[in-house]
C-alpha atoms as a PDB file:
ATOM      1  CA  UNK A   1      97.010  96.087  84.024  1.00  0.00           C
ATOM      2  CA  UNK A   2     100.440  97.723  83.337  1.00  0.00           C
ATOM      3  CA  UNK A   3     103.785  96.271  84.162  1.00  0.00           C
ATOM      4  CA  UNK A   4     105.355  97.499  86.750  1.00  0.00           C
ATOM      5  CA  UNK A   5     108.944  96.502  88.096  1.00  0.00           C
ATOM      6  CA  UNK A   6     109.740  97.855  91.928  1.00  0.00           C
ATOM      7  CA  UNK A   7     113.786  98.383  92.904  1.00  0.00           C
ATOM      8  CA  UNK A   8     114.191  96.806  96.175  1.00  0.00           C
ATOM      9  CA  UNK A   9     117.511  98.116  98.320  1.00  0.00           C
ATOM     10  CA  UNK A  10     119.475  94.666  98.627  1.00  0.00           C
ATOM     11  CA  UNK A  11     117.328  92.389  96.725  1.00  0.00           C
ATOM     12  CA  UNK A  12     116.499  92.430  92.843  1.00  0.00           C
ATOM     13  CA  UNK A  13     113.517  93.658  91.188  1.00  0.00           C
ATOM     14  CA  UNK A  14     110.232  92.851  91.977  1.00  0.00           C
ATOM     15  CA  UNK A  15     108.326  92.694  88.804  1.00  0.00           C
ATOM     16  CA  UNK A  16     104.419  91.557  87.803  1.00  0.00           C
ATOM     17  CA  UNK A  17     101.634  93.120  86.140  1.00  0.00           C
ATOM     18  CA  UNK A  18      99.300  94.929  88.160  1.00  0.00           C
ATOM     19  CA  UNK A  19      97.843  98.704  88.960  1.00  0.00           C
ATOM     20  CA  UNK A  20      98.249 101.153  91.470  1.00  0.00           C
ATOM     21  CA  UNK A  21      95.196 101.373  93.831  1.00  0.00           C
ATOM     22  CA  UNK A  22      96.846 103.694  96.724  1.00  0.00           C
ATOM     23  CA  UNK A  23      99.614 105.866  98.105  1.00  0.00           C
ATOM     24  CA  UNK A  24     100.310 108.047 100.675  1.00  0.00           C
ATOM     25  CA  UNK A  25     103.664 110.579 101.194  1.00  0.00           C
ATOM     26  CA  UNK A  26     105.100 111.931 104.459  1.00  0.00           C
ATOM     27  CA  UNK A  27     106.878 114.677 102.974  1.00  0.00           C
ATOM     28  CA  UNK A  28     106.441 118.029 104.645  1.00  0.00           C
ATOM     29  CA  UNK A  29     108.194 121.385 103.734  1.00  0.00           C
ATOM     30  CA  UNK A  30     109.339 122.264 106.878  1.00  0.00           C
ATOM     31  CA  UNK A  31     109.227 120.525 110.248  1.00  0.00           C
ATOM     32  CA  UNK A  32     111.080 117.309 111.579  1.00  0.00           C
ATOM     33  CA  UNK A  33     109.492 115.370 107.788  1.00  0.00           C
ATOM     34  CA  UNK A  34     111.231 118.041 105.727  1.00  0.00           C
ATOM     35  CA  UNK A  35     114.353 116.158 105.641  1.00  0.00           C
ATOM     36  CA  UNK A  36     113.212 112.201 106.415  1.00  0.00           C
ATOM     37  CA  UNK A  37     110.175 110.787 104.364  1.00  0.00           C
ATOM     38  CA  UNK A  38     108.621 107.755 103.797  1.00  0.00           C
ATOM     39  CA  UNK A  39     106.289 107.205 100.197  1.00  0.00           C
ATOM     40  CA  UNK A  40     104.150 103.973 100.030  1.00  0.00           C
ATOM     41  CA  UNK A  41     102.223 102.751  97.106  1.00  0.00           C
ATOM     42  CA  UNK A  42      99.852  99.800  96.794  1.00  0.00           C
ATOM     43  CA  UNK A  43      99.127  97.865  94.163  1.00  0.00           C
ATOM     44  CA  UNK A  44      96.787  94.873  93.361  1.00  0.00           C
ATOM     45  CA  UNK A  45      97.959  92.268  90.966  1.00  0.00           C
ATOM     46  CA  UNK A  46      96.896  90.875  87.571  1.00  0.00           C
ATOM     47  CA  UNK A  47      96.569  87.496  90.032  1.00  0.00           C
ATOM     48  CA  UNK A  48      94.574  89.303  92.828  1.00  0.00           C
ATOM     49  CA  UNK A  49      97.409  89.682  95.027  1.00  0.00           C
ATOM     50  CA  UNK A  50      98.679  92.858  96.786  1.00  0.00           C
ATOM     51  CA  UNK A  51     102.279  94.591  96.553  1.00  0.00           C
ATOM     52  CA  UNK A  52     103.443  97.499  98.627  1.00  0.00           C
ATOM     53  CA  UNK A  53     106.543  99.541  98.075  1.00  0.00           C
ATOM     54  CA  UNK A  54     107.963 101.563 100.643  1.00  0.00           C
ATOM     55  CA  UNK A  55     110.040 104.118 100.209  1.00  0.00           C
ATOM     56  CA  UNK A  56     112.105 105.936 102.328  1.00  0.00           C
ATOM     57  CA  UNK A  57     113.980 109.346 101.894  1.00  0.00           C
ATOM     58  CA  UNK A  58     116.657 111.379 103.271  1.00  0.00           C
ATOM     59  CA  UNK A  59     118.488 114.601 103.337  1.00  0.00           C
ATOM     60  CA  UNK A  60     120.826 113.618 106.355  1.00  0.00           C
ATOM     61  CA  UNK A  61     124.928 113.303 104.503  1.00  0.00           C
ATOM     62  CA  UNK A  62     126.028 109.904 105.288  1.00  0.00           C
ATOM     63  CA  UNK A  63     122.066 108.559 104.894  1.00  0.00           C
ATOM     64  CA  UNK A  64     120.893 106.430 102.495  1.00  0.00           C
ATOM     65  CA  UNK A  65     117.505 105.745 101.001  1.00  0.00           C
ATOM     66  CA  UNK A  66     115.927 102.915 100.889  1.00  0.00           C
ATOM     67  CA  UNK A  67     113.465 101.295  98.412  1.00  0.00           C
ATOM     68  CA  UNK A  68     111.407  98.152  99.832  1.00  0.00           C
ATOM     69  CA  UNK A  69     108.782  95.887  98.709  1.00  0.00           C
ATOM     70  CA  UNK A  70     107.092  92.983  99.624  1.00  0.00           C
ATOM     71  CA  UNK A  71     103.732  91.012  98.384  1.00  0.00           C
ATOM     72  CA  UNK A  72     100.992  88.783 100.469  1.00  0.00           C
ATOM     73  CA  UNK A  73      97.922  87.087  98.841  1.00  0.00           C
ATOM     74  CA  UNK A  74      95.542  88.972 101.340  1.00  0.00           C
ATOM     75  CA  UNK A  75      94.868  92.380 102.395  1.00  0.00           C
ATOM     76  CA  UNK A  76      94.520  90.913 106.146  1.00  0.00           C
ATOM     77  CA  UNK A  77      98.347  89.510 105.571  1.00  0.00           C
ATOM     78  CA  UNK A  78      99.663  93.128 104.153  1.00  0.00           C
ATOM     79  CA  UNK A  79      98.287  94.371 106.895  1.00  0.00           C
ATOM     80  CA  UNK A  80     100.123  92.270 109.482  1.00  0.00           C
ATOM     81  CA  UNK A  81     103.148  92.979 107.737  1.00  0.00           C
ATOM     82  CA  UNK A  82     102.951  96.759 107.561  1.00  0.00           C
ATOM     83  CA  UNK A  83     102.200  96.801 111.646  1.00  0.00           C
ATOM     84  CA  UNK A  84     105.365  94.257 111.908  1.00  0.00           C
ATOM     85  CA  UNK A  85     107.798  96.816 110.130  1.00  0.00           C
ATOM     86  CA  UNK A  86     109.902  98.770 112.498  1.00  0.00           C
ATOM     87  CA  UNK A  87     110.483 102.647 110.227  1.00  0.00           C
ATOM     88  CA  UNK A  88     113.904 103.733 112.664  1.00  0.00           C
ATOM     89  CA  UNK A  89     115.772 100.744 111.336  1.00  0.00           C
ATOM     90  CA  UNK A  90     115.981 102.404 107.948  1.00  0.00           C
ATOM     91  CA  UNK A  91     117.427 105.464 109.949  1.00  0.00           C
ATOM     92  CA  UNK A  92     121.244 104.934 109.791  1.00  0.00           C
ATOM     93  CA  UNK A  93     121.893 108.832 110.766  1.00  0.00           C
ATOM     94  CA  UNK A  94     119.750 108.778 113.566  1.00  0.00           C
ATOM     95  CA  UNK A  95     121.421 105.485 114.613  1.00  0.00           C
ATOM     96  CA  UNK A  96     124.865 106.387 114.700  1.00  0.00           C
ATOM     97  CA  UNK A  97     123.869 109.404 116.802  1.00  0.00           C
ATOM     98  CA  UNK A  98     121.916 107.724 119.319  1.00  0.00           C
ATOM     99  CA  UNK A  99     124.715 105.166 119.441  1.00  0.00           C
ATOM    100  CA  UNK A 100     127.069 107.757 120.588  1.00  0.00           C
ATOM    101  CA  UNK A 101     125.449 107.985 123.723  1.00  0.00           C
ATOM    102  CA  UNK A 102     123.828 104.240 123.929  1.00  0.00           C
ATOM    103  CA  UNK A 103     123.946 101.286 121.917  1.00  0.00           C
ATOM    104  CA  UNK A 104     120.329 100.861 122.059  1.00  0.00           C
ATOM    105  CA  UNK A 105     118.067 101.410 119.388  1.00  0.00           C
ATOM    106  CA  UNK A 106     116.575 105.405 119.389  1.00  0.00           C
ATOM    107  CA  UNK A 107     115.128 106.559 122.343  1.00  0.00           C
ATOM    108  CA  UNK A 108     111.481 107.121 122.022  1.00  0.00           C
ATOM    109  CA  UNK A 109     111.924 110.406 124.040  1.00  0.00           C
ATOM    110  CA  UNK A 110     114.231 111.631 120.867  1.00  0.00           C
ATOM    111  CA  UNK A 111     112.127 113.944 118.648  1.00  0.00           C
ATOM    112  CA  UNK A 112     113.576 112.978 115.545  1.00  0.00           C
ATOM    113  CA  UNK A 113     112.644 109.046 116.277  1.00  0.00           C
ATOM    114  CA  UNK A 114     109.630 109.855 117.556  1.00  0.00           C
ATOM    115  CA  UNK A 115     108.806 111.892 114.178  1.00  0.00           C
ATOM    116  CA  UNK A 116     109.982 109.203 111.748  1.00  0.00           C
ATOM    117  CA  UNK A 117     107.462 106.653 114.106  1.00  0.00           C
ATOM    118  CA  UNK A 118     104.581 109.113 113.617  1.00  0.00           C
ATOM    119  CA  UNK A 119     105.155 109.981 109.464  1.00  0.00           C
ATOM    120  CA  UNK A 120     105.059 105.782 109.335  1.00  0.00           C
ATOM    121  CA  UNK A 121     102.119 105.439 111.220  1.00  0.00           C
ATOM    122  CA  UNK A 122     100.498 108.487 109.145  1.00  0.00           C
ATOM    123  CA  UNK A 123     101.688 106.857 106.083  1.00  0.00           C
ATOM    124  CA  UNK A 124     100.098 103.798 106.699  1.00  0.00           C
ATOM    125  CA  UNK A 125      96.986 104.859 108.229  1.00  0.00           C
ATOM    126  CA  UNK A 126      96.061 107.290 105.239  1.00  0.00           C
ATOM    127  CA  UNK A 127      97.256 104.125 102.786  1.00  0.00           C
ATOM    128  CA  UNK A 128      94.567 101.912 104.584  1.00  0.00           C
ATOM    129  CA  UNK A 129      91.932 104.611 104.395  1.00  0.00           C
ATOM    130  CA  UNK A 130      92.080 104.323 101.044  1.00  0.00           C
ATOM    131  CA  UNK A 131      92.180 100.526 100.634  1.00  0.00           C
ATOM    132  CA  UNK A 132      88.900  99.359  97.977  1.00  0.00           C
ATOM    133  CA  UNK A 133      87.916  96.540 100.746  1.00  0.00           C
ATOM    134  CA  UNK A 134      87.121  95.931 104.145  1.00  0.00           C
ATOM    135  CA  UNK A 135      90.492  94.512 106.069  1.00  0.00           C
ATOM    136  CA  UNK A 136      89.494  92.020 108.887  1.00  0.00           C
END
């Protein structure tokens, strides 16, 4: 086990000793993921217990990355977590230019939207596939 500490965007650290089991990258050199990625990386605990980090990058001016991470004992509970996260929210670019013309959240008819929902959903899909055990 190595120790690992995880920046988290508006939090502090997240720190423990533990080793990386998967990852998967959305980055694509050309096409609507050339310039809006996400990175995740599991990793199991010294204590058994699971840690993702998320990370997302941008090339949009005025955009921010964003580093996230969050633990649950089970694999079943990272799981529910991952499916609860909502990727546009990390968006801020895309945001303000929907908001132009609406208030609302992205349209799902936008392209850009709809390619940041996909990456996530590729993302975590190829993380699972490699998870060591069966998820209920």
């Amino acid at each position: 086990m190595t120790p690992i500490t995880l920046v988290r965007a508006g939090d502090r650290p997240l720190a423990f000793n533990g080793t990386k089991i998967a990852s998967s990258e959305t980055f694509r050199d050309q096409g609507p993921n050339e310039s809006r990625h996400w990175t995740l990386t599991l990793y199991k605990t010294e204590a058994g217990k699971y840690v993702l980090a998320a990370a997302f990058r941008t090339r949009w001016r005025g955009e921010e990355p964003g580093d996230l991470a969050w633990h649950a004992d089970t694999a079943s509970e990272l799981v529910a977590h991952l499916k609860q996260q909502d990727p546009l929210q990390y968006a801020t670019g895309l945001l303000a230019l929907q908001s132009r013309s609406s208030p609302a959240t992205p349209s799902l008819t936008d392209p850009r939207a709809v390619a940041l929902l996909n990456a996530w959903a590729v993302a975590v899909s190829d993380l699972l596939s490699q998870f060591p055990e069966e998820i209920p």
